[in-house]
C-alpha atoms as a PDB file:
ATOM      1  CA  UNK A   1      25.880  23.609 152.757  1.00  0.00           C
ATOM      2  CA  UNK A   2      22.625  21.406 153.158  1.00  0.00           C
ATOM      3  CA  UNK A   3      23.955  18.663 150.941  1.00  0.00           C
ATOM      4  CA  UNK A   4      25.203  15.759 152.726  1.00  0.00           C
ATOM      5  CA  UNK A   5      28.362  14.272 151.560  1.00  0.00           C
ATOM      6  CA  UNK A   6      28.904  10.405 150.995  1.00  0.00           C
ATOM      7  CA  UNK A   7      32.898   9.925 151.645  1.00  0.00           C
ATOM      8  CA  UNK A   8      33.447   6.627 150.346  1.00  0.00           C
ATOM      9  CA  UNK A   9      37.380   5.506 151.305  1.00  0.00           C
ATOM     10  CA  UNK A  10      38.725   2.288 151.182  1.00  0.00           C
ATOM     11  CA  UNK A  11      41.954   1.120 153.410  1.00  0.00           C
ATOM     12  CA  UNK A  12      43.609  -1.487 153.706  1.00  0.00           C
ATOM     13  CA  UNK A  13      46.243  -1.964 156.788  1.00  0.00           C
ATOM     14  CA  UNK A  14      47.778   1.572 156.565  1.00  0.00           C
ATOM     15  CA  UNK A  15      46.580   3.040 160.081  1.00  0.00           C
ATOM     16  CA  UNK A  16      48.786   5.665 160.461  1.00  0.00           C
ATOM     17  CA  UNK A  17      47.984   6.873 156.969  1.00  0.00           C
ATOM     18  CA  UNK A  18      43.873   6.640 157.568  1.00  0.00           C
ATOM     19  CA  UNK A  19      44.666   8.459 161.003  1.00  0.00           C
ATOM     20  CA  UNK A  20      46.232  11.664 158.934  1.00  0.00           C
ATOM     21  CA  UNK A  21      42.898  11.241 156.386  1.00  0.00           C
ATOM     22  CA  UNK A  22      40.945  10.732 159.336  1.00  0.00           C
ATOM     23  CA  UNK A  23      42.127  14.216 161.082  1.00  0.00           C
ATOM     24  CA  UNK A  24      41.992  16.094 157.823  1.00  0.00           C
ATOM     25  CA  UNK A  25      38.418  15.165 157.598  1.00  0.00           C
ATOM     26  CA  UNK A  26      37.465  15.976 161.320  1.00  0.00           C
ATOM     27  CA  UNK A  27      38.738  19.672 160.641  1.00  0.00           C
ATOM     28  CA  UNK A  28      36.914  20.097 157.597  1.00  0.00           C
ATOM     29  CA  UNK A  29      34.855  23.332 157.716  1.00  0.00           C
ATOM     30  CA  UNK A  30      31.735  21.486 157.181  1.00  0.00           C
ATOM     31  CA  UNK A  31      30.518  18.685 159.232  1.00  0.00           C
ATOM     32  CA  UNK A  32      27.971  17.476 156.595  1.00  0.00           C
ATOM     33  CA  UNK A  33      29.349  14.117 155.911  1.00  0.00           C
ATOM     34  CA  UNK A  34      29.319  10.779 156.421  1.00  0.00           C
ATOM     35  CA  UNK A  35      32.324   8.401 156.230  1.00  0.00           C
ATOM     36  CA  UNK A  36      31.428   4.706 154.900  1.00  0.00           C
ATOM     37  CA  UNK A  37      34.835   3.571 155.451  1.00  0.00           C
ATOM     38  CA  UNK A  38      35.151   0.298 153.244  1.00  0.00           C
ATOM     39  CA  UNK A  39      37.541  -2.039 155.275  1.00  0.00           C
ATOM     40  CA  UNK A  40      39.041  -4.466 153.353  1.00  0.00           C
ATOM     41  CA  UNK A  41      40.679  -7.290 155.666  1.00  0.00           C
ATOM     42  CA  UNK A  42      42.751  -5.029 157.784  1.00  0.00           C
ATOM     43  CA  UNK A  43      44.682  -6.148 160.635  1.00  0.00           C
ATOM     44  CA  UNK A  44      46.152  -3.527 161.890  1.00  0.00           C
ATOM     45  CA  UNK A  45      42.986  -1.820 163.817  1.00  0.00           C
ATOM     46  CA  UNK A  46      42.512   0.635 161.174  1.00  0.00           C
ATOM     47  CA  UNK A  47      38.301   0.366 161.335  1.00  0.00           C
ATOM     48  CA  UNK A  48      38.384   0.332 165.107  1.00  0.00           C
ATOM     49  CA  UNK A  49      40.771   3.704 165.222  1.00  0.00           C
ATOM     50  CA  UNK A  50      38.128   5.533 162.656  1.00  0.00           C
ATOM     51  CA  UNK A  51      35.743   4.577 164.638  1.00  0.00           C
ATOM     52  CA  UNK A  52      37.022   6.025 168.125  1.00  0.00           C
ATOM     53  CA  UNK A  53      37.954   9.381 165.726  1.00  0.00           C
ATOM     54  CA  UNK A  54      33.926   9.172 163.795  1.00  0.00           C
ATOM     55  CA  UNK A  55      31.903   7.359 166.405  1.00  0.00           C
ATOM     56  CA  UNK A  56      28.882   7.844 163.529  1.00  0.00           C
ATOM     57  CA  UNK A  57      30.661   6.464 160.474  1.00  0.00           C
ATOM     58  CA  UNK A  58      29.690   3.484 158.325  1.00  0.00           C
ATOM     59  CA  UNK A  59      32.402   0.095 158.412  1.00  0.00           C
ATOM     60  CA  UNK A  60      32.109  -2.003 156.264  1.00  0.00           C
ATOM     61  CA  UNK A  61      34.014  -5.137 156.796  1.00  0.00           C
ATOM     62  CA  UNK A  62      35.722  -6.946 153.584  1.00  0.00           C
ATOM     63  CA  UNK A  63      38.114 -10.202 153.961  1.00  0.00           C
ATOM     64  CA  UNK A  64      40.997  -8.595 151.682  1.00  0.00           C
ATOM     65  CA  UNK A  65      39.833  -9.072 148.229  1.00  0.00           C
ATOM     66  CA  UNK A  66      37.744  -6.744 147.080  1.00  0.00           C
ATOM     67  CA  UNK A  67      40.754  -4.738 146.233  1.00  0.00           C
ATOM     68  CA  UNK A  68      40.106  -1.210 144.903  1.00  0.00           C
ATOM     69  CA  UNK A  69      36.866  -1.910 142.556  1.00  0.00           C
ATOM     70  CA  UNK A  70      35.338  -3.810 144.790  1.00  0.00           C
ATOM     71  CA  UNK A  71      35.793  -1.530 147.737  1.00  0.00           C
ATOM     72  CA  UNK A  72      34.079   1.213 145.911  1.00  0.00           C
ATOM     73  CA  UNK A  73      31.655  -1.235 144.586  1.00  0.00           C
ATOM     74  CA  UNK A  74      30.498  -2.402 148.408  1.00  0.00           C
ATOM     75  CA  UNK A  75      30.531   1.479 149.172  1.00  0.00           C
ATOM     76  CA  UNK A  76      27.878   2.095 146.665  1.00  0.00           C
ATOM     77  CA  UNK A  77      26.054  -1.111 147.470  1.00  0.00           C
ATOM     78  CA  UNK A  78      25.495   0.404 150.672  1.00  0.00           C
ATOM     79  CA  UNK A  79      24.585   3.904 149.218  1.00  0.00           C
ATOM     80  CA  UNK A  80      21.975   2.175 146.895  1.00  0.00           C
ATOM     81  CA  UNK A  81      19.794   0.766 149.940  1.00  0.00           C
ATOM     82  CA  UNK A  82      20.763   3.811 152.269  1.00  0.00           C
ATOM     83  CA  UNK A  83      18.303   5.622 149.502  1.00  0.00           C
ATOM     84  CA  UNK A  84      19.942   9.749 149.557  1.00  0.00           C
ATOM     85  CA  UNK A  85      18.496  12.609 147.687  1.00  0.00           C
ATOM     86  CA  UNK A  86      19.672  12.915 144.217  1.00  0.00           C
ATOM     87  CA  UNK A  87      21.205  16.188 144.992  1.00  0.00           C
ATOM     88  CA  UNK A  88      23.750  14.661 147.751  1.00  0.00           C
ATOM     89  CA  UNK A  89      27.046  14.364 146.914  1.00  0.00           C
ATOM     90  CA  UNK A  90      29.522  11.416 146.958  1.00  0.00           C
ATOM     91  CA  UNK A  91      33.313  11.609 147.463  1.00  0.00           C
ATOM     92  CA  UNK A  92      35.805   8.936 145.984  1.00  0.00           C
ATOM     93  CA  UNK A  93      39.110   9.418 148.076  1.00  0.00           C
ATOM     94  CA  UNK A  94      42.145   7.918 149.397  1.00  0.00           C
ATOM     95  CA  UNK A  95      43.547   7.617 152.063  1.00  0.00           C
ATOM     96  CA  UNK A  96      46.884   8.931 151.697  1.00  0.00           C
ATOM     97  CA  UNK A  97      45.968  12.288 150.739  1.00  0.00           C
ATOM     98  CA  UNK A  98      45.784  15.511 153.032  1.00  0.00           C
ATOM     99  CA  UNK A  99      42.761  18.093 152.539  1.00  0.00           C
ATOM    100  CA  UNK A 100      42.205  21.753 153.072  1.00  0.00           C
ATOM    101  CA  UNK A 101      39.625  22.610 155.807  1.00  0.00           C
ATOM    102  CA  UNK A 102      37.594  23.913 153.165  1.00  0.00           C
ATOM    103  CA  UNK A 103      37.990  20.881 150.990  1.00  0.00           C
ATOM    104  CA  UNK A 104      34.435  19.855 151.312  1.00  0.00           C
ATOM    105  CA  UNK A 105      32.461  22.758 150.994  1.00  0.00           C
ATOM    106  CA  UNK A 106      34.575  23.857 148.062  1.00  0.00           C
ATOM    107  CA  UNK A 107      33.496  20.794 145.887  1.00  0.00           C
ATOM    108  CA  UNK A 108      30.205  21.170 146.478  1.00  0.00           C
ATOM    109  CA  UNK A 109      30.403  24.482 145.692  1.00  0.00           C
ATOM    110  CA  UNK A 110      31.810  23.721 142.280  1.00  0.00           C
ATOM    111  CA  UNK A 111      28.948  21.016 141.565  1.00  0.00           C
ATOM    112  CA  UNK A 112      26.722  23.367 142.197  1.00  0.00           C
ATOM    113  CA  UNK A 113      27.843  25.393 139.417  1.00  0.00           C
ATOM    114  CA  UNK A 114      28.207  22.544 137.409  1.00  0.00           C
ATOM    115  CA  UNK A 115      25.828  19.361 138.590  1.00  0.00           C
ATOM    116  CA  UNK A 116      25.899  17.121 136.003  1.00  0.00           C
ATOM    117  CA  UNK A 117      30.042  16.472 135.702  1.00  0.00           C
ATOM    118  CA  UNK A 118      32.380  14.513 137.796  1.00  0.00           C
ATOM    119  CA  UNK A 119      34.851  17.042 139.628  1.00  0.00           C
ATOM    120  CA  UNK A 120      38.435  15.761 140.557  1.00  0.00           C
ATOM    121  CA  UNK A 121      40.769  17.888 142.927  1.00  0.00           C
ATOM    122  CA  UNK A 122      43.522  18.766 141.489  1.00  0.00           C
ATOM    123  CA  UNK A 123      46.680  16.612 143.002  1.00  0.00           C
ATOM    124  CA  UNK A 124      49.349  19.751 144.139  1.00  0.00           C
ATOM    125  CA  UNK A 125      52.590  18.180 145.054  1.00  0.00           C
ATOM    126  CA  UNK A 126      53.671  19.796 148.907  1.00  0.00           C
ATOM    127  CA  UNK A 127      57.567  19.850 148.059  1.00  0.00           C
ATOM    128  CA  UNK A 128      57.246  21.602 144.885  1.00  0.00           C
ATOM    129  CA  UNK A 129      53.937  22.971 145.211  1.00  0.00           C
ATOM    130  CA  UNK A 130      53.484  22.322 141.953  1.00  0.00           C
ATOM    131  CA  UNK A 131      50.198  20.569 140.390  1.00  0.00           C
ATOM    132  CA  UNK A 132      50.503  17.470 139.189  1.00  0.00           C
ATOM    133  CA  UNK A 133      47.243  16.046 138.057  1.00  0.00           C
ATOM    134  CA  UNK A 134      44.629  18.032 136.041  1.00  0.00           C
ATOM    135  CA  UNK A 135      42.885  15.710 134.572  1.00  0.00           C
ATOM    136  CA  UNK A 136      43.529  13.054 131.641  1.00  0.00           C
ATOM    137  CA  UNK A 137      42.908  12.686 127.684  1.00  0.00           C
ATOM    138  CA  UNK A 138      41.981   8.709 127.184  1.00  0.00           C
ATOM    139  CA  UNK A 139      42.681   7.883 123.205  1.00  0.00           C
ATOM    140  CA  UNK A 140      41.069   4.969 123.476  1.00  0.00           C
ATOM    141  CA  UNK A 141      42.347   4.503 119.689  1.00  0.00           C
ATOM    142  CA  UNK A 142      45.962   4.654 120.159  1.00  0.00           C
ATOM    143  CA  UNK A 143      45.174   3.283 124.043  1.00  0.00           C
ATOM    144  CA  UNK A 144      47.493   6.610 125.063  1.00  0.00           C
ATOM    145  CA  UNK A 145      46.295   8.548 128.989  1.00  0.00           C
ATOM    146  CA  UNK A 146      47.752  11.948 128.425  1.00  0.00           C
ATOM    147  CA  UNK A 147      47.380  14.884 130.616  1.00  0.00           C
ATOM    148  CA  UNK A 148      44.870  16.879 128.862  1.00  0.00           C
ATOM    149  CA  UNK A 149      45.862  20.367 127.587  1.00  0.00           C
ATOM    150  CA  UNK A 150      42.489  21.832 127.788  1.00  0.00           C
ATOM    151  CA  UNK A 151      39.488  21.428 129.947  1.00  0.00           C
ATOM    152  CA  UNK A 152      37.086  19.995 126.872  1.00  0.00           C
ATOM    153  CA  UNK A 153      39.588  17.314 126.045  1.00  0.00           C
ATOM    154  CA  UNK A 154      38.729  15.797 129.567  1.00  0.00           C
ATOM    155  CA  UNK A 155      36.937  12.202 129.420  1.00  0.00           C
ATOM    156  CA  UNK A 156      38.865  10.465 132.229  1.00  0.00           C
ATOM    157  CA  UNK A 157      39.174  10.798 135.871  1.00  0.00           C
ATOM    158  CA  UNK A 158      40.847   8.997 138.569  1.00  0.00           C
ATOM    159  CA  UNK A 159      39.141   8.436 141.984  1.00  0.00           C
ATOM    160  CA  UNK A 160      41.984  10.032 143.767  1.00  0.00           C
ATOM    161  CA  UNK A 161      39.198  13.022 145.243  1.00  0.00           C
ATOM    162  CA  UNK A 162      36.257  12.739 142.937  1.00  0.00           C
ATOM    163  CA  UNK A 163      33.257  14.186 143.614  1.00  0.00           C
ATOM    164  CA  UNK A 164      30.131  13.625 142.156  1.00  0.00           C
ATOM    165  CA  UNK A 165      26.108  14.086 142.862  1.00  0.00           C
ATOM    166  CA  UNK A 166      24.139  11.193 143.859  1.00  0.00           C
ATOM    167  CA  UNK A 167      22.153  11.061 140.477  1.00  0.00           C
ATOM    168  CA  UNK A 168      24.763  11.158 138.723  1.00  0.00           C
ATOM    169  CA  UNK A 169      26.264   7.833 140.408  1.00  0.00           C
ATOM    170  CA  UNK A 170      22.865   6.392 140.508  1.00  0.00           C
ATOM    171  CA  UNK A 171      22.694   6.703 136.723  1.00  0.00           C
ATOM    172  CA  UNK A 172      26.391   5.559 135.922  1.00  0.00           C
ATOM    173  CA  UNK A 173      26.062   1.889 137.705  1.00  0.00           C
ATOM    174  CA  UNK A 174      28.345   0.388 139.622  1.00  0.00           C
ATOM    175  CA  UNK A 175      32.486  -0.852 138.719  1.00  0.00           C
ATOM    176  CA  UNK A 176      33.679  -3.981 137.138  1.00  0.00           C
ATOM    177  CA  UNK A 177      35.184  -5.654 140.450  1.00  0.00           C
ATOM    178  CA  UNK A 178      35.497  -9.918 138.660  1.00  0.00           C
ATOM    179  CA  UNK A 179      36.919  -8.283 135.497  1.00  0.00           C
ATOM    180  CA  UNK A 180      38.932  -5.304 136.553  1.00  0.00           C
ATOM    181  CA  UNK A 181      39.254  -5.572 140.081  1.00  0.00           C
ATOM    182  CA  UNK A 182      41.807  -2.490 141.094  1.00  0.00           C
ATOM    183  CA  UNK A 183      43.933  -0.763 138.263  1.00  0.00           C
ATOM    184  CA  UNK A 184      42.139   0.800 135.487  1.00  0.00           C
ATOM    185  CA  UNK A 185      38.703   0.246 136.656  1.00  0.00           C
ATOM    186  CA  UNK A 186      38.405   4.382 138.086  1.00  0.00           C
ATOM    187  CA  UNK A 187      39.357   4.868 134.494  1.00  0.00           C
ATOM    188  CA  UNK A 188      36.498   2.825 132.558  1.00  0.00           C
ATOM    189  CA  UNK A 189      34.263   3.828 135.190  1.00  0.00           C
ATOM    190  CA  UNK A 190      34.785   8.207 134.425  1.00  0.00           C
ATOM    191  CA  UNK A 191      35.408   7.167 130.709  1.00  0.00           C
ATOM    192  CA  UNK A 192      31.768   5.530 130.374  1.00  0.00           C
ATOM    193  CA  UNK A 193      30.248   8.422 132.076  1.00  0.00           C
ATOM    194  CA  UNK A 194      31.968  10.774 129.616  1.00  0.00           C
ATOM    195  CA  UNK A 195      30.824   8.867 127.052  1.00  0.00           C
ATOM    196  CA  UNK A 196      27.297   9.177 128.200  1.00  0.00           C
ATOM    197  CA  UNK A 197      27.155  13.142 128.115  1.00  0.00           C
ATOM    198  CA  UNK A 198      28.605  13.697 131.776  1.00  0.00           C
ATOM    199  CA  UNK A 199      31.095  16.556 132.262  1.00  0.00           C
ATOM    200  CA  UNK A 200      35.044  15.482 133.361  1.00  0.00           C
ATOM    201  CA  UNK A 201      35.999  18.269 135.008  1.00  0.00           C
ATOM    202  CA  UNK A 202      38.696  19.714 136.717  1.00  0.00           C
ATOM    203  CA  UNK A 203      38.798  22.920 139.003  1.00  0.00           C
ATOM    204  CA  UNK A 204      42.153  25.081 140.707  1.00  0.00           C
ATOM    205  CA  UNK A 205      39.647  25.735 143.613  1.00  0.00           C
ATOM    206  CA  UNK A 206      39.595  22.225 144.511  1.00  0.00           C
ATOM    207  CA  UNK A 207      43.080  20.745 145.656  1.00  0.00           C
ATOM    208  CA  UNK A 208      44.648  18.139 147.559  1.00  0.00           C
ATOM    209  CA  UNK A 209      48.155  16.790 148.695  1.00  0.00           C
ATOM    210  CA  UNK A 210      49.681  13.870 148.035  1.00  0.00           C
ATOM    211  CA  UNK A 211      52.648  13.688 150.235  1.00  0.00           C
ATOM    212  CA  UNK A 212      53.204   9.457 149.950  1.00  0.00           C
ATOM    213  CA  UNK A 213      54.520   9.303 146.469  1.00  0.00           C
ATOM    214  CA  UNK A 214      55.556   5.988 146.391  1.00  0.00           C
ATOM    215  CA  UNK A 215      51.955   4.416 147.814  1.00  0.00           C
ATOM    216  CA  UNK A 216      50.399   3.940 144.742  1.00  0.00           C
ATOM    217  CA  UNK A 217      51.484   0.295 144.917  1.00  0.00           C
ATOM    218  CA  UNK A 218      53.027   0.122 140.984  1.00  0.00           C
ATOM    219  CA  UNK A 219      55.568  -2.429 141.192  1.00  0.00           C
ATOM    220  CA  UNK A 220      59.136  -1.861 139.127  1.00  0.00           C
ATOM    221  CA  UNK A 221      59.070  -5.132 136.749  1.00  0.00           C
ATOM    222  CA  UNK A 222      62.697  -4.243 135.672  1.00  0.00           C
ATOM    223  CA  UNK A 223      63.437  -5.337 139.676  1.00  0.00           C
ATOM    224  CA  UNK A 224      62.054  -8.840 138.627  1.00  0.00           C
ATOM    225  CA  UNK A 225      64.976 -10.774 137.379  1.00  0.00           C
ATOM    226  CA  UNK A 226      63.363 -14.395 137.321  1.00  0.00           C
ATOM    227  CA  UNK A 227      60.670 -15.738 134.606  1.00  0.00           C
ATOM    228  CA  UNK A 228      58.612 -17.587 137.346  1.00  0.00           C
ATOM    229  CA  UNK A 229      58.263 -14.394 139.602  1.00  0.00           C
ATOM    230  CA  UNK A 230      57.519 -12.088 136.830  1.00  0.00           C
ATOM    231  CA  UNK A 231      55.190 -14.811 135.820  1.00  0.00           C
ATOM    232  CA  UNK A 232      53.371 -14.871 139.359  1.00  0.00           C
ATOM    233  CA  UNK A 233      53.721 -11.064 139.707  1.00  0.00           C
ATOM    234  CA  UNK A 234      52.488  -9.698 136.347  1.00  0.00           C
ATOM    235  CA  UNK A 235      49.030 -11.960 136.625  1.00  0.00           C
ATOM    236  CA  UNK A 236      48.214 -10.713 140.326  1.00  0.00           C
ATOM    237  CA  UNK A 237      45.416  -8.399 140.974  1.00  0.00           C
ATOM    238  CA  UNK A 238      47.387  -5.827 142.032  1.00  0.00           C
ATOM    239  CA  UNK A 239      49.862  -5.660 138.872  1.00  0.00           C
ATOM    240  CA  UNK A 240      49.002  -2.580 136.673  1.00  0.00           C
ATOM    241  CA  UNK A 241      50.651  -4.490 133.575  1.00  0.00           C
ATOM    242  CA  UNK A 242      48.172  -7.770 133.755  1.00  0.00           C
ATOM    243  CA  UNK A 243      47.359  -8.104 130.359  1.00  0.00           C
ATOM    244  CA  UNK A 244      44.049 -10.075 131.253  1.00  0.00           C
ATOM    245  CA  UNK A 245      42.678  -6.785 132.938  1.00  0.00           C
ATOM    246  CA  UNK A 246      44.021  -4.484 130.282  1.00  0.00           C
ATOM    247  CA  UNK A 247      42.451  -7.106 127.590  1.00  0.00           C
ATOM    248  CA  UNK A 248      39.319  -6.512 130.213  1.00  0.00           C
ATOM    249  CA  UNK A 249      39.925  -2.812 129.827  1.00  0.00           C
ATOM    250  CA  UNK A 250      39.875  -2.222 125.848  1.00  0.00           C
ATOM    251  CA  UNK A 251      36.696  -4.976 125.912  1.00  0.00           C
ATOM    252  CA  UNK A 252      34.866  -2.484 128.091  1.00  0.00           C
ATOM    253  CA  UNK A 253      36.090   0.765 126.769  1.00  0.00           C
ATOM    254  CA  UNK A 254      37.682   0.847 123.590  1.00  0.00           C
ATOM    255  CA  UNK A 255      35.083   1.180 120.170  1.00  0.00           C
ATOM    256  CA  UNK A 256      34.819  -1.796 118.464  1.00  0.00           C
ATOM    257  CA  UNK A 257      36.963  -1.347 115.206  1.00  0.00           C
ATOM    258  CA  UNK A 258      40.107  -1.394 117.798  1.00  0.00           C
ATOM    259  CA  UNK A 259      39.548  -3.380 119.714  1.00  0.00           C
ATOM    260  CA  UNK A 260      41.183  -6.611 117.506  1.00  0.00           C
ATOM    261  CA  UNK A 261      44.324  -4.516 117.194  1.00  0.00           C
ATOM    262  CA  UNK A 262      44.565  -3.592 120.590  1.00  0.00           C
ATOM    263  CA  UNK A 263      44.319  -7.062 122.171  1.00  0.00           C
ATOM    264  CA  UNK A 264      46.557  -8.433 119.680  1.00  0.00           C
ATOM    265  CA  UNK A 265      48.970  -5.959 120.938  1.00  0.00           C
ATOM    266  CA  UNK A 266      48.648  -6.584 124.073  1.00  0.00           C
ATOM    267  CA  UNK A 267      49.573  -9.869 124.181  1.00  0.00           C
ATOM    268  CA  UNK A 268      52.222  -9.524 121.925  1.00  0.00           C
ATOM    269  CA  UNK A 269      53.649  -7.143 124.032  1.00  0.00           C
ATOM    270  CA  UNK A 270      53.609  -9.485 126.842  1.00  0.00           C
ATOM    271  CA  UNK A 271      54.867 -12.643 124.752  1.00  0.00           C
ATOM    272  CA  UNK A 272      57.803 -10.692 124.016  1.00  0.00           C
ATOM    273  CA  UNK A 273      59.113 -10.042 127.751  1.00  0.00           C
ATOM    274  CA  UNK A 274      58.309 -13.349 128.465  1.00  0.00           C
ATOM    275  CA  UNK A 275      60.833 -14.740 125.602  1.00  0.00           C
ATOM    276  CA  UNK A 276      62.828 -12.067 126.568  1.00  0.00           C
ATOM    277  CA  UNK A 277      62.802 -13.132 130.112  1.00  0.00           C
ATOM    278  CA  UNK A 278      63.592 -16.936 129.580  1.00  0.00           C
ATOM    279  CA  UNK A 279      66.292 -16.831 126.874  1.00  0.00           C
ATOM    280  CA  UNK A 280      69.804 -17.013 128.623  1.00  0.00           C
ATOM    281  CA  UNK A 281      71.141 -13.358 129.169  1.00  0.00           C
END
């Protein structure tokens, strides 16, 4: 493999989950990486355990809100000056997701086959072994994420394991980290690419575990009995229902005839829980 591989992974304060990542990574068949581990106001040591683990890797140091899109947006901030060859690779990840030894190699591999797509791994769940992510169909429409049924109706990725060449990246530009700081902005980022003529692509030689099913951070509204909390909760950068970054969202990649509609909803959707919220139950 003489492409070098640019494993972008942003933490935040899970140690002993970046430790697993970290050891996956170290057994990896090939060696031709390098980590830029985006650190993003940890506490907990996290940076200063990768680094004992990947003397060599990149840190780079964040005060806690950058969140996801801006994590990924310093990562390729750094890749920009560091200047690679068009034909390296870069690798989106998480860190609470376990890898093959031949993870690596075997998405390089694939781009080689196919260079100008984004490849995700396919997400296997360890109880069941049963896959659970093969990539989505984004209606941007009817604002529905299906999982697609077939490999053409692919235009939307997560950045849950997504590899993709250096050009490619280049060419794409960077994320949205004001206006869609963490949920959604993986989404706009593989849509617009899709929508440019790069491949969305999916392939069962490329797989990955995701044993921490509940670390996705989605909070359960329905847990949320009090106006004022849902109030303060629904708004935060971390919410996945903020209707300010899913107005953000349909602005940036929705086609123009919906968008009106789809805003409108939006809100309305939101107005009603609210009223629903604060009349006496």
């Amino acid at each position: 493999m003489t492409q070098k591989i640019y494993v972008l992974l942003p933490v935040h304060n899970r140690r002993e989950t970046t430790r697993r990542f970290i050891g996956c990574l170290r057994a990896q068949t090939s060696a031709n990486y390098h980590l830029i581990l985006i650190d993003d106001g940890s506490t907990d040591g996290t940076a200063e355990m990768v680094l004992e683990s990947i003397p060599g890797a990149t840190v780079i140091r964040g005060k806690g809100d950058w969140w996801w899109a801006g994590s990924l947006q310093q990562g390729l901030n750094w890749l920009k000056a560091a200047k690679p060859a068009a034909d390296d690779v870069v690798l989106f990840i998480n860190d609470d997701v376990v890898l093959d030894p031949d993870f690596l190699c075997a998405g390089v591999r694939i781009l080689r086959e196919k260079p100008d797509s984004l490849l995700l791994a396919r997400i296997r769940d360890p109880e069941s072994g049963r896959i659970l992510e093969t990539g989505v169909h984004a209606d941007v429409r009817r604002l529905s994420f299906v999982t697609a049924t077939a490999p053409d109706s692919i235009n939307c990725l997560s950045t849950r394991g997504l590899f993709a060449r250096c050009s490619i990246v280049e060419r794409m530009g960077g994320f949205h980290p004001r206006v869609l700081p963490h949920y959604l902005s993986d989404y706009e980022w593989t849509m617009r690419a899709s929508c440019r003529g790069v491949r969305c692509i999916t392939d069962g030689r490329l797989v990955l575990e995701s044993p921490n099913k509940g670390a996705s951070g989605y909070w359960d509204f329905t847990k949320v009995a009090g106006l004022g909390e849902y109030l303060l909760l629904v708004f935060s950068k971390k919410s996945h229902a903020n209707p300010l970054y899913w107005s953000t969202f349909v602005l940036l990649a929705s086609d123009w005839p919906a968008i009106p509609y789809w805003i409108a909803k939006i809100w309305v959707r939101f107005l009603r829980e609210v009223f629903r919220r604060a009349l006496p139950q």
